[in-house]
C-alpha atoms as a PDB file:
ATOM      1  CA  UNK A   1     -22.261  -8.782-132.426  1.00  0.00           C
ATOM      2  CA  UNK A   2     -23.156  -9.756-129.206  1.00  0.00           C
ATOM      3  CA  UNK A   3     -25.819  -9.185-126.274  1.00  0.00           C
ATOM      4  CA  UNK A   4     -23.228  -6.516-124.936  1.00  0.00           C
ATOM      5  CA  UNK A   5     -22.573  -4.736-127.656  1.00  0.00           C
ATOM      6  CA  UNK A   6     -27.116  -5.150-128.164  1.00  0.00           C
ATOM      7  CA  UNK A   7     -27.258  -3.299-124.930  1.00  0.00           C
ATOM      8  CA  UNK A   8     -25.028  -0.414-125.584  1.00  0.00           C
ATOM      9  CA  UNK A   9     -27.340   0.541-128.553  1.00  0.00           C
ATOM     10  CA  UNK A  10     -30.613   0.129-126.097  1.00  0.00           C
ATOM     11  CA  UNK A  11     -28.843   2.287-123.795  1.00  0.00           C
ATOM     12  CA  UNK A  12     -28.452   5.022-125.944  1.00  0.00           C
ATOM     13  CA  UNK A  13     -31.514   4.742-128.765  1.00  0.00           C
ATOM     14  CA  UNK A  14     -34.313   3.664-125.808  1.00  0.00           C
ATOM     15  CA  UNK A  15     -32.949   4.447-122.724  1.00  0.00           C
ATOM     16  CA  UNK A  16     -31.717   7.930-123.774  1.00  0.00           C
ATOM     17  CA  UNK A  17     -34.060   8.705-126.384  1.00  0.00           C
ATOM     18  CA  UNK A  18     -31.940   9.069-129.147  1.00  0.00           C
ATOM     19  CA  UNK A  19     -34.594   7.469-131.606  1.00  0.00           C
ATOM     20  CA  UNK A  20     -36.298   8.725-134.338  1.00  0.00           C
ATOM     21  CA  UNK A  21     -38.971   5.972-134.806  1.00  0.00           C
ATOM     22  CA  UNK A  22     -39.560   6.604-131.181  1.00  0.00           C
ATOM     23  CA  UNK A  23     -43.251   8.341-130.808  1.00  0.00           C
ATOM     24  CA  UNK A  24     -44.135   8.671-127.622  1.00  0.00           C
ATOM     25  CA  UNK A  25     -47.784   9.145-125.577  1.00  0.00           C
ATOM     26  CA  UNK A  26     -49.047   9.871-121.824  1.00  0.00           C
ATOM     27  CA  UNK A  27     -49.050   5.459-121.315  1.00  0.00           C
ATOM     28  CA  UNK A  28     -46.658   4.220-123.604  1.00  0.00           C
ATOM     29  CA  UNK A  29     -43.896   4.437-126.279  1.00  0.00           C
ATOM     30  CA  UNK A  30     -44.695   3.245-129.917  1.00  0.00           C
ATOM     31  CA  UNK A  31     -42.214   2.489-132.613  1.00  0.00           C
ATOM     32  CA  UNK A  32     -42.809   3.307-136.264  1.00  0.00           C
ATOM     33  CA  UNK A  33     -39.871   1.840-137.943  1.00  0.00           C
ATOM     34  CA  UNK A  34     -41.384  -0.529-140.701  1.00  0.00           C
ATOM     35  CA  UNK A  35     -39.704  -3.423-139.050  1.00  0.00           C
ATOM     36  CA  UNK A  36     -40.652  -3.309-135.845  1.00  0.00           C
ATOM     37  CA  UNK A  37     -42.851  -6.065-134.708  1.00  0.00           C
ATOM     38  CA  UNK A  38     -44.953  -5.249-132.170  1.00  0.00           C
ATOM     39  CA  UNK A  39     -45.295  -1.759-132.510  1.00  0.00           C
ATOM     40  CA  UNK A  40     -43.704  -0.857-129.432  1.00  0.00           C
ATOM     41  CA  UNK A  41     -40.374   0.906-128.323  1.00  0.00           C
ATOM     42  CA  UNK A  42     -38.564  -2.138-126.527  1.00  0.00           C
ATOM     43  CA  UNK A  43     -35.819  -3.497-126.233  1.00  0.00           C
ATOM     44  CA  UNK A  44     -37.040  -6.839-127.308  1.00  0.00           C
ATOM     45  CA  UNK A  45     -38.966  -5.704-129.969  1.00  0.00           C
ATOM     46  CA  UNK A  46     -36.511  -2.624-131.629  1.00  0.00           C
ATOM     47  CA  UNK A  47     -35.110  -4.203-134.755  1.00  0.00           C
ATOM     48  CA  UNK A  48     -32.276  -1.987-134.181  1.00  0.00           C
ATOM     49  CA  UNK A  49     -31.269  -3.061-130.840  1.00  0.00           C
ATOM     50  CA  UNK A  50     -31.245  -6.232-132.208  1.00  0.00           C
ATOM     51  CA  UNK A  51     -28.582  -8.619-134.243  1.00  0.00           C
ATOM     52  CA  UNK A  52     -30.775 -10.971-134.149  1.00  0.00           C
ATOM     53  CA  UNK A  53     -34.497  -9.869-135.369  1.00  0.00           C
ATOM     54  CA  UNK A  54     -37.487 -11.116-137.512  1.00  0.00           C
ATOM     55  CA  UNK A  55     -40.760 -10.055-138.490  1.00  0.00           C
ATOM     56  CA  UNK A  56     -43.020  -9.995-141.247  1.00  0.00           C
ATOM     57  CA  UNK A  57     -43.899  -7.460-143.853  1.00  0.00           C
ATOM     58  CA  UNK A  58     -46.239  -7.242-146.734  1.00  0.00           C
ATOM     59  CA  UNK A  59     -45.155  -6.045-149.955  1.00  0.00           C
ATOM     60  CA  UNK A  60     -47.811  -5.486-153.199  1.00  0.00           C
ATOM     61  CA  UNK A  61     -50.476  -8.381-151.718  1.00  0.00           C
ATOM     62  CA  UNK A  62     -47.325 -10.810-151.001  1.00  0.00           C
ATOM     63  CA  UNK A  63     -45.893 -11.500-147.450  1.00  0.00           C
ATOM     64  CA  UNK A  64     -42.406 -11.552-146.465  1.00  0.00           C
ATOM     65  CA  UNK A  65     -40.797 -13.267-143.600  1.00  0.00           C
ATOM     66  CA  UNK A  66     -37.553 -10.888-142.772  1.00  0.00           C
ATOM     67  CA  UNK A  67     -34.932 -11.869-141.105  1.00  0.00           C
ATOM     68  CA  UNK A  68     -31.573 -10.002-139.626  1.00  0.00           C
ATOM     69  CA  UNK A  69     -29.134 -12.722-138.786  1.00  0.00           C
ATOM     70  CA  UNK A  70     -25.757 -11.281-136.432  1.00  0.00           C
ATOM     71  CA  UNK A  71     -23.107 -13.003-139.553  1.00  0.00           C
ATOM     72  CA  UNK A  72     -24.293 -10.524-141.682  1.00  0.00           C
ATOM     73  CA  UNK A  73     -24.058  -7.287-139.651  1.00  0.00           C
ATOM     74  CA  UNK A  74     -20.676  -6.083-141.482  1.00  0.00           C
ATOM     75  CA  UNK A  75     -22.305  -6.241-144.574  1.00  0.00           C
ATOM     76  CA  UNK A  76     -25.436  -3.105-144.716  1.00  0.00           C
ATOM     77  CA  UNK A  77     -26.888  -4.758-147.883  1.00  0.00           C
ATOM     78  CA  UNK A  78     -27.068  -8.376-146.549  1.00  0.00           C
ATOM     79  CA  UNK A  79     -28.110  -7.168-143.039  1.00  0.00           C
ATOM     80  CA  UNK A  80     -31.980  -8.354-143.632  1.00  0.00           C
ATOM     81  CA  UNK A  81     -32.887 -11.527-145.730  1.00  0.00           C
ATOM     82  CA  UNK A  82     -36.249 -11.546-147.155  1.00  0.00           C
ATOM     83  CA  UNK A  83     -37.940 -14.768-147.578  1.00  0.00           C
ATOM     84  CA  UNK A  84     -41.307 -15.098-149.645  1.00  0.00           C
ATOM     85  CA  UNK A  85     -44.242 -17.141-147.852  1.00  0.00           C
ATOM     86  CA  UNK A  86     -47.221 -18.606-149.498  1.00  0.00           C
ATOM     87  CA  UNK A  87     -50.205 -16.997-150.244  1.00  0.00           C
ATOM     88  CA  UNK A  88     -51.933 -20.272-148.271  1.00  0.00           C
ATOM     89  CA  UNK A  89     -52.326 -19.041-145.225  1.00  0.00           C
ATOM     90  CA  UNK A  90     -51.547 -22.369-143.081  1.00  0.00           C
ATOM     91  CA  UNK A  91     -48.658 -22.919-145.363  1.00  0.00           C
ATOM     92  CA  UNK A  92     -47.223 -19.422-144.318  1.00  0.00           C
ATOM     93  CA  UNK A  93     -47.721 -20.079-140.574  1.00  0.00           C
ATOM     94  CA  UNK A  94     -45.701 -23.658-141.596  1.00  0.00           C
ATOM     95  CA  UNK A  95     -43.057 -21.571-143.316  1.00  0.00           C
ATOM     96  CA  UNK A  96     -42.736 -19.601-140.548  1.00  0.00           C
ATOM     97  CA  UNK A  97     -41.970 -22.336-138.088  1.00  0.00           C
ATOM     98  CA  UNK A  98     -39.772 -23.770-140.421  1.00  0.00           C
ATOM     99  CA  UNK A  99     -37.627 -20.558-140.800  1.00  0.00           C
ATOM    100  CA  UNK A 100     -37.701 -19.729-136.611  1.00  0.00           C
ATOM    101  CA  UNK A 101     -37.384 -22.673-135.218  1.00  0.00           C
ATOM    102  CA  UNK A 102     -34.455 -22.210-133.689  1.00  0.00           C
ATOM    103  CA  UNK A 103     -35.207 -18.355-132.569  1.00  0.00           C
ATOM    104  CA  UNK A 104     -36.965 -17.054-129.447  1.00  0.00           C
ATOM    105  CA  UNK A 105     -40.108 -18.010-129.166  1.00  0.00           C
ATOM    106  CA  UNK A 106     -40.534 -13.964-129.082  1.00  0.00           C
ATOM    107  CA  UNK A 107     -40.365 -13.344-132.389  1.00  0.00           C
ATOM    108  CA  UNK A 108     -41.980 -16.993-133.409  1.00  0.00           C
ATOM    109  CA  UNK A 109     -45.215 -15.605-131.696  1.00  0.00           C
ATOM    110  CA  UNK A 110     -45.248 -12.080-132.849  1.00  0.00           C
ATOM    111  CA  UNK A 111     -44.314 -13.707-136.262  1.00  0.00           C
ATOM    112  CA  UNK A 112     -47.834 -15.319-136.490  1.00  0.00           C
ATOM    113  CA  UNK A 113     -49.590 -13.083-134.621  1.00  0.00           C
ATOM    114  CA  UNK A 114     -48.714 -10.106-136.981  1.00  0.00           C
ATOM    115  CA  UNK A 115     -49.264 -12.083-140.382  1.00  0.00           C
ATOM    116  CA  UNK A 116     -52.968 -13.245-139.307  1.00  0.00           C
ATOM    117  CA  UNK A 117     -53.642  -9.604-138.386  1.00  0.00           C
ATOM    118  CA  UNK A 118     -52.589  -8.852-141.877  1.00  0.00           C
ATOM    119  CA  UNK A 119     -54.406 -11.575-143.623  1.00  0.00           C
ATOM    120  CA  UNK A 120     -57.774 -10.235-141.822  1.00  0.00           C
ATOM    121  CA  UNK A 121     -57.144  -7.019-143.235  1.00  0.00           C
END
């Protein structure tokens, strides 16, 4: 997939508001699919609108960095790869450059940002 084919699914799940996860309010729209990173309905930050997408979930006390890569797209069970980070918290934030390097410094900042909010939790 490509950014094209990316923007034809904006178009019709934000633009449109064809979305489900969509919830909206008087100021802003908020997103409640589980992998959404931010919380927000945008086009940066919809994990469906996106072939390429990570974030970071927590699962019984562990943290997971998940990752949607664009090779895997035809494939529905291999869409998302989930990759286990240490309970150390400056080890995760390691792992976590490690793993995004090479991503948009997007999703490298909301990566971080949402796993210390979870840790403080």
């Amino acid at each position: 997939m490509n950014n094209k084919n990316d923007d034809l699914i904006w178009q019709i799940i934000g633009e449109r508001e064809f979305c489900c996860f969509k919830k909206k309010t008087i100021f802003k729209n908020f997103c409640s699919h589980k992998f959404n990173i931010t919380g927000l309905c945008s086009k940066q930050s919809c994990p469906l609108a996106n072939s390429k997408y990570a974030t970071i979930i927590q699962q019984q006390g562990k943290f997971f960095l998940v990752k949607k890569d664009e090779r895997n797209l035809n494939f529905p069970n291999k869409t998302w790869k989930k990759i286990a980070l240490s309970r150390n918290f400056g080890k995760a934030l390691q792992e976590i450059n490690i793993n995004l390097a090479f991503w948009p410094k997007f999703f490298l900042y909301f990566a971080k940002l949402k796993i210390t909010k979870l840790t403080q939790i």
